[in-house]
Protein backbone atom coordinates (compact mmCIF):
# COMPACT_ATOMS: atom_id res chain seq x y z
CA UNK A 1 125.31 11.79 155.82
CA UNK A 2 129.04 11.33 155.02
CA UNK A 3 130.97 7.97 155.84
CA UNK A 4 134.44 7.85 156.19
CA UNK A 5 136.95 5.19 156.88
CA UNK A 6 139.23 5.86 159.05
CA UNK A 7 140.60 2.10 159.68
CA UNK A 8 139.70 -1.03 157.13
CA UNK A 9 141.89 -3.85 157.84
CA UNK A 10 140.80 -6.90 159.17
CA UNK A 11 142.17 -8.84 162.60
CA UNK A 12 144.99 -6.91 163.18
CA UNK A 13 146.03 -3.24 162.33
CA UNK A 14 147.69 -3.55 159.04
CA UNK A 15 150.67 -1.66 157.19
CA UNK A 16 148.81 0.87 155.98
CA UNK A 17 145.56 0.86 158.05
CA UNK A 18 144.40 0.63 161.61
CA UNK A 19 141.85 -1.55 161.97
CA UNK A 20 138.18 -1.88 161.99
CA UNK A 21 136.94 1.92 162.77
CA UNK A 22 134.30 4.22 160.32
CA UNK A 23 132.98 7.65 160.75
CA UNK A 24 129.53 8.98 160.43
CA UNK A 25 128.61 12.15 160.49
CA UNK A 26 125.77 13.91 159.57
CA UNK A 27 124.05 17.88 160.61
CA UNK A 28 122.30 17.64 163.59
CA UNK A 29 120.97 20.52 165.73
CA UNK A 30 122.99 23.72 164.10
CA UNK A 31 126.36 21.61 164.14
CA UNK A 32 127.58 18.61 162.46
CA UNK A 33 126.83 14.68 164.97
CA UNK A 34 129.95 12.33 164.47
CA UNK A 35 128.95 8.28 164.71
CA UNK A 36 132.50 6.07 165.44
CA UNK A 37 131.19 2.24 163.92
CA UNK A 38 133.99 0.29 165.83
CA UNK A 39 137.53 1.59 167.36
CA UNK A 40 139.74 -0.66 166.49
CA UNK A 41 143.52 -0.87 167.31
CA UNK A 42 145.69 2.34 166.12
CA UNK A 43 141.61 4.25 165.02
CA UNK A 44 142.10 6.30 167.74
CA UNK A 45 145.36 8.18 166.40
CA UNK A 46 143.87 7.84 162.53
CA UNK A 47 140.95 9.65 164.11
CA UNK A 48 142.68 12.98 164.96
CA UNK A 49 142.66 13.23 161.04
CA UNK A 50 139.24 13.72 160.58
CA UNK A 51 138.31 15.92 163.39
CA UNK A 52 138.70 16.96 167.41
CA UNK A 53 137.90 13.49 168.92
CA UNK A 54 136.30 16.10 171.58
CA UNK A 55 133.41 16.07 169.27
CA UNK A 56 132.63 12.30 168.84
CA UNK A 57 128.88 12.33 170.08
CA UNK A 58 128.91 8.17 170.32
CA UNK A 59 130.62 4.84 169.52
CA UNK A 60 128.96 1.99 168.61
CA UNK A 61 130.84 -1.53 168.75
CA UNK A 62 129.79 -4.45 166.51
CA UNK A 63 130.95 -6.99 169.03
CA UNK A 64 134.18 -7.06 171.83
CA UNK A 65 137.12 -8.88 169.81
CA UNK A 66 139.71 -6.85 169.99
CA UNK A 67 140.19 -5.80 166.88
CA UNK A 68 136.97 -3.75 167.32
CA UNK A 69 137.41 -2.39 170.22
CA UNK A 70 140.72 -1.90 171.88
CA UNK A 71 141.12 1.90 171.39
CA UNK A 72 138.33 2.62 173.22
CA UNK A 73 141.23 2.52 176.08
CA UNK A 74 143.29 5.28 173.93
CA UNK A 75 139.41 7.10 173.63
CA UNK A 76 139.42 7.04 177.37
CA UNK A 77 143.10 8.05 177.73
CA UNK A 78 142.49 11.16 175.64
CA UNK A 79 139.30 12.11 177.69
CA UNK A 80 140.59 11.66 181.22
CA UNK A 81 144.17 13.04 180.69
CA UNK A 82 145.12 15.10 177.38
CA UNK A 83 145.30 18.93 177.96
CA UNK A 84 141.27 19.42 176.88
CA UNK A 85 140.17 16.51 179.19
CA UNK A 86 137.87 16.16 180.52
CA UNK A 87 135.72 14.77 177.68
CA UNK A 88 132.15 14.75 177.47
CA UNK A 89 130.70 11.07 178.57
CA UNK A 90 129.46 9.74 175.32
CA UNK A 91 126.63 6.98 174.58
CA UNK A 92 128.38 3.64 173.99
CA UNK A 93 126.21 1.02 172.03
CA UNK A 94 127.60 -2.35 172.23
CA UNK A 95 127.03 -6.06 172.77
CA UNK A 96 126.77 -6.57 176.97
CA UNK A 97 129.93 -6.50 178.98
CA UNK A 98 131.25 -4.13 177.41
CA UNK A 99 132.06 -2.19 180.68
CA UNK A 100 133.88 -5.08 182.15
CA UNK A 101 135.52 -5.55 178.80
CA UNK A 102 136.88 -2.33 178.86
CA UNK A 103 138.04 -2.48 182.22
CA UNK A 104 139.99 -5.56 181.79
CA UNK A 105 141.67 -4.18 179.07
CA UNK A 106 142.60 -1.24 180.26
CA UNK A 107 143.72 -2.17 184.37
CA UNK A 108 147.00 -3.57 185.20
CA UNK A 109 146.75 -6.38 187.42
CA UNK A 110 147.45 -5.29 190.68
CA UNK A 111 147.44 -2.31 190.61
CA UNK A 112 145.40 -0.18 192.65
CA UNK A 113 144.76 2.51 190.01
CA UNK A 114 141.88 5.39 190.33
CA UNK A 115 141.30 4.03 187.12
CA UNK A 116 139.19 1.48 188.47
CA UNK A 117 136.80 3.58 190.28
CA UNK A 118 133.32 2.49 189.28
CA UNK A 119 132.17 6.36 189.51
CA UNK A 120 134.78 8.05 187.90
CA UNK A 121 137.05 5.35 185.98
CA UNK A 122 137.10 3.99 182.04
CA UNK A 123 134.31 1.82 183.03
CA UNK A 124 131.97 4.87 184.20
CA UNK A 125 133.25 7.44 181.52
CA UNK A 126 130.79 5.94 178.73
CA UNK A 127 127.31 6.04 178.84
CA UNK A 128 126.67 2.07 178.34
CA UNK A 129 123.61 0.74 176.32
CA UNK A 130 123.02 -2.73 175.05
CA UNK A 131 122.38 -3.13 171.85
CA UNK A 132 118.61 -2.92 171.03
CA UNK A 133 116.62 -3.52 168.19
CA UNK A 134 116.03 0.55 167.75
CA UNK A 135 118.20 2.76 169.16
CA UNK A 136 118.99 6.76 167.97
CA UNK A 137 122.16 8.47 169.11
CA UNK A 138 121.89 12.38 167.69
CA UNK A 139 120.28 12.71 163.93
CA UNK A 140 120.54 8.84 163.64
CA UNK A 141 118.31 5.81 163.89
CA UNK A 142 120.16 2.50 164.75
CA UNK A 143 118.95 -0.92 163.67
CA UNK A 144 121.11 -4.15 164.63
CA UNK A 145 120.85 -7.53 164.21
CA UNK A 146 122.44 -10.35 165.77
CA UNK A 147 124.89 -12.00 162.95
CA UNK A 148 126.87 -15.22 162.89
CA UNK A 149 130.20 -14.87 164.66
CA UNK A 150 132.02 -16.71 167.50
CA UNK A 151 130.68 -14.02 169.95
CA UNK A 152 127.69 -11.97 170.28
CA UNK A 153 127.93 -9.35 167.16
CA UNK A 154 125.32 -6.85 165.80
CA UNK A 155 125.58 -5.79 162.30
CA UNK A 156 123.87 -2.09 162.23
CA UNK A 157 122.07 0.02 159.86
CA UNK A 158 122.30 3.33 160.24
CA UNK A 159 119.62 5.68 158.88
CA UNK A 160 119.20 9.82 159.24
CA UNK A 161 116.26 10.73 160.35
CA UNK A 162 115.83 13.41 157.64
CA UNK A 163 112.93 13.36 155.38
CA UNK A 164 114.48 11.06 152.10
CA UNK A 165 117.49 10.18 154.60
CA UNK A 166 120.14 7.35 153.39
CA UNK A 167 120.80 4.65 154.68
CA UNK A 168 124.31 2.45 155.55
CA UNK A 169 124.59 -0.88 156.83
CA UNK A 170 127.64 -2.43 158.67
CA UNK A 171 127.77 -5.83 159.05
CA UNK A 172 130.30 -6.21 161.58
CA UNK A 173 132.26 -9.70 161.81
CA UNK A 174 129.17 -12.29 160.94
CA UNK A 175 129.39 -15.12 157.99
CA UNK A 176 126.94 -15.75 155.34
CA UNK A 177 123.10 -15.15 157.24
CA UNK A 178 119.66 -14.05 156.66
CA UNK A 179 119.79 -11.81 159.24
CA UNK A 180 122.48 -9.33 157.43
CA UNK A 181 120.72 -9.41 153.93
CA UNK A 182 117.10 -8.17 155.72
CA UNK A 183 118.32 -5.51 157.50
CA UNK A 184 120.68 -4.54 154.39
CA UNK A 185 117.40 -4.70 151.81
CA UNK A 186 117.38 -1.33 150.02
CA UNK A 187 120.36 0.31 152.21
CA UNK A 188 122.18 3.02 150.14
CA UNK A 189 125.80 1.25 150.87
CA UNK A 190 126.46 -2.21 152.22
CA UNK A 191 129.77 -2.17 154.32
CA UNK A 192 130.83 -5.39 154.26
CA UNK A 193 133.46 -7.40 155.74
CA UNK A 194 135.76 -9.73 153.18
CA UNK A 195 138.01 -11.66 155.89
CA UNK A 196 138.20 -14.66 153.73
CA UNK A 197 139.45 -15.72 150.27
CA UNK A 198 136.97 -17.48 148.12
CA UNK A 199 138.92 -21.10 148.52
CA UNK A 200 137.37 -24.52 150.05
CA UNK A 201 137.99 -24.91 153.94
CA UNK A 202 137.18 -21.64 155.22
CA UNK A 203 135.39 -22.02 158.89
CA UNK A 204 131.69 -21.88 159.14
CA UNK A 205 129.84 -18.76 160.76
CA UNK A 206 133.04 -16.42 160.88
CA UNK A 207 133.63 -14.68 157.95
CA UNK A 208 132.44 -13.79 154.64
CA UNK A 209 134.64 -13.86 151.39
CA UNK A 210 134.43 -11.12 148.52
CA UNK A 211 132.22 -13.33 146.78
CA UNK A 212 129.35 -13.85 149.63
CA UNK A 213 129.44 -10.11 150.65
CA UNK A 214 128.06 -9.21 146.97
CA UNK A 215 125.69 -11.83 147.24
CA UNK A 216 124.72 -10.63 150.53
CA UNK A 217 124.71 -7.32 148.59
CA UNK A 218 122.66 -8.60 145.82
CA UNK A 219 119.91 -10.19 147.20
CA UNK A 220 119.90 -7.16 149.61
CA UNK A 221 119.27 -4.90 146.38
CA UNK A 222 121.60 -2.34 147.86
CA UNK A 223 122.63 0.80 146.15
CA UNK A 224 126.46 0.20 146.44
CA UNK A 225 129.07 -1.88 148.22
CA UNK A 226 132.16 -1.69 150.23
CA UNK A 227 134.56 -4.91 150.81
CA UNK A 228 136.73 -4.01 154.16
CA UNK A 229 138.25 -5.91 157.23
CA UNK A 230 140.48 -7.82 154.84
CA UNK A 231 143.70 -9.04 156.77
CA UNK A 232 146.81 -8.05 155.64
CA UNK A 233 147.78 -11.36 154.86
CA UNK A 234 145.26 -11.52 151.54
CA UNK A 235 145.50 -9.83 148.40
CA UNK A 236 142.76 -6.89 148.64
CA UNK A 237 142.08 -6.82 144.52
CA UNK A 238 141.90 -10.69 144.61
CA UNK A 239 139.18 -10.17 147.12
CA UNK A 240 137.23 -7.62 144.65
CA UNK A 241 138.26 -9.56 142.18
CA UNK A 242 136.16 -12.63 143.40
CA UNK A 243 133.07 -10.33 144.67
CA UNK A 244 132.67 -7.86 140.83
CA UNK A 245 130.51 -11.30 139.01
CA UNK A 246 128.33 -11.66 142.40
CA UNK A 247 126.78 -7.10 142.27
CA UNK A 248 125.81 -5.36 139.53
CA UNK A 249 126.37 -1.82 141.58
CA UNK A 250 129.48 -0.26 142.16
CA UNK A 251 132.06 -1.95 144.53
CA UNK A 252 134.88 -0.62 145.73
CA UNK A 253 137.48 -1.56 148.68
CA UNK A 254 137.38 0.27 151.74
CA UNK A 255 141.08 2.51 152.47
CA UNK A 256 142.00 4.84 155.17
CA UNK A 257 140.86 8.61 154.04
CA UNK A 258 137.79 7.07 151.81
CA UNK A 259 134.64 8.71 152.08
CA UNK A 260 130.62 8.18 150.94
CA UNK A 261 128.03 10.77 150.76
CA UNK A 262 125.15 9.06 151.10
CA UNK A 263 121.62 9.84 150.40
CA UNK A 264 118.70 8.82 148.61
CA UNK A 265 118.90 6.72 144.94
């Protein structure tokens, strides 16, 4: 399976990067099965880049802040009203109330749109499922567990079902937790968030610094790792900076365009 980023930066859409959004894709059935990990603001433009958004067989959301999940609206817009709509309803794997979520987002107040039809509006277009323990969407098997984070958030790994299939693990929004380093052990590729620098003060169960995603990666024993969802605010090679003593694999900062192949080690 392939991974590509098609948004990194962390909390808001940044100058050169929407925010949090990933592609997976991997052959499934004669074709090729595309995974979206997140839509964050400004994805849903970035994702036109990387193929016919027609073709996105599911979304999966790591938890409802908005800078995870607001362009499912643009997602919606594109399937209800651009010149190839409709769109095929798609699986959408997320933390619960996501459909009200989305409908908030989306609605004006006041307004008596045929948007908000429960049968045929942005809350009925997706095919809702609550995160579970086990879940497969297409050639993929999807773990989650529940990480440490203001709201309910699921860090995922994603594994393809293909005899000596990799693995990847995302670990949404979450800080330091022994729930993201057991369902990382032995992934391929850690994607990890780096919202914080490595200085005293930071808040508790929020975010993880450079430094604590490669331990996270370490004890994990996972084949590679991937610092992302770094504001625009910090210094992205101070962030690697402070995570290169913590992993002896390779490390590298997530970027628009950046892709993975991963398989077995």
């Amino acid at each position: 399976m392939e991974l590509t980023v098609v948004g990194s930066s962390g909390s808001v859409s940044g100058p050169d990067s929407p925010a949090s959004s990933y592609l997976v894709r991997a052959p499934f059935e004669g074709g090729t099965f595309a995974l979206v990990l997140d839509l964050g603001p400004g994805s849903m433009g970035a994702l036109y880049r990387y193929l016919d958004p027609r073709d996105v067989g599911a979304v999966a959301l790591s938890h409802l802040h908005t800078d995870h999940c607001l362009d499912l609206c643009a997602f919606y817009v594109g399937a209800r009203y651009s010149p190839s709509a409709p769109w095929p309803s798609i699986p959408l794997l997320a933390p619960p109330g996501a459909r009200e979520r989305l409908v908030a987002a989306y609605r004006v107040p006041g307004e008596d749109a045929v948007e908000d039809d429960p049968e045929t509006g942005i809350g009925a277009h997706f095919q809702h499922r609550d995160w579970a323990p086990t879940q497969r969407v297409g050639p993929f098997r999807l773990d989650a567990a529940r990480v440490v984070h203001p709201v309910e958030t699921y860090a995922v790994r994603v594994t393809e079902e293909v005899p000596d299939g990799g693995s990847l693990v995302f670990s949404g929004d979450t800080g330091p937790c022994e729930a993201l380093v057991e369902l990382a052990t032995g992934a391929d590729l850690l994607l990890a968030e780096a919202s914080f620098r490595d200085v005293p003060g930071n808040p508790p169960d929020l975010h993880l610094t450079g430094r604590e995603a490669a331990e996270a990666a370490h004890r994990a024993g996972v084949g590679s790792l991937v610092l992302t969802h770094i504001p625009p605010w910090h210094d992205r090679d101070a962030v690697l900076a402070e995570a290169l003593p913590h992993f002896d694999g390779p490390v590298a900062l997530a970027a628009p365009g950046a892709a993975w192949t991963i398989g077995p080690r």
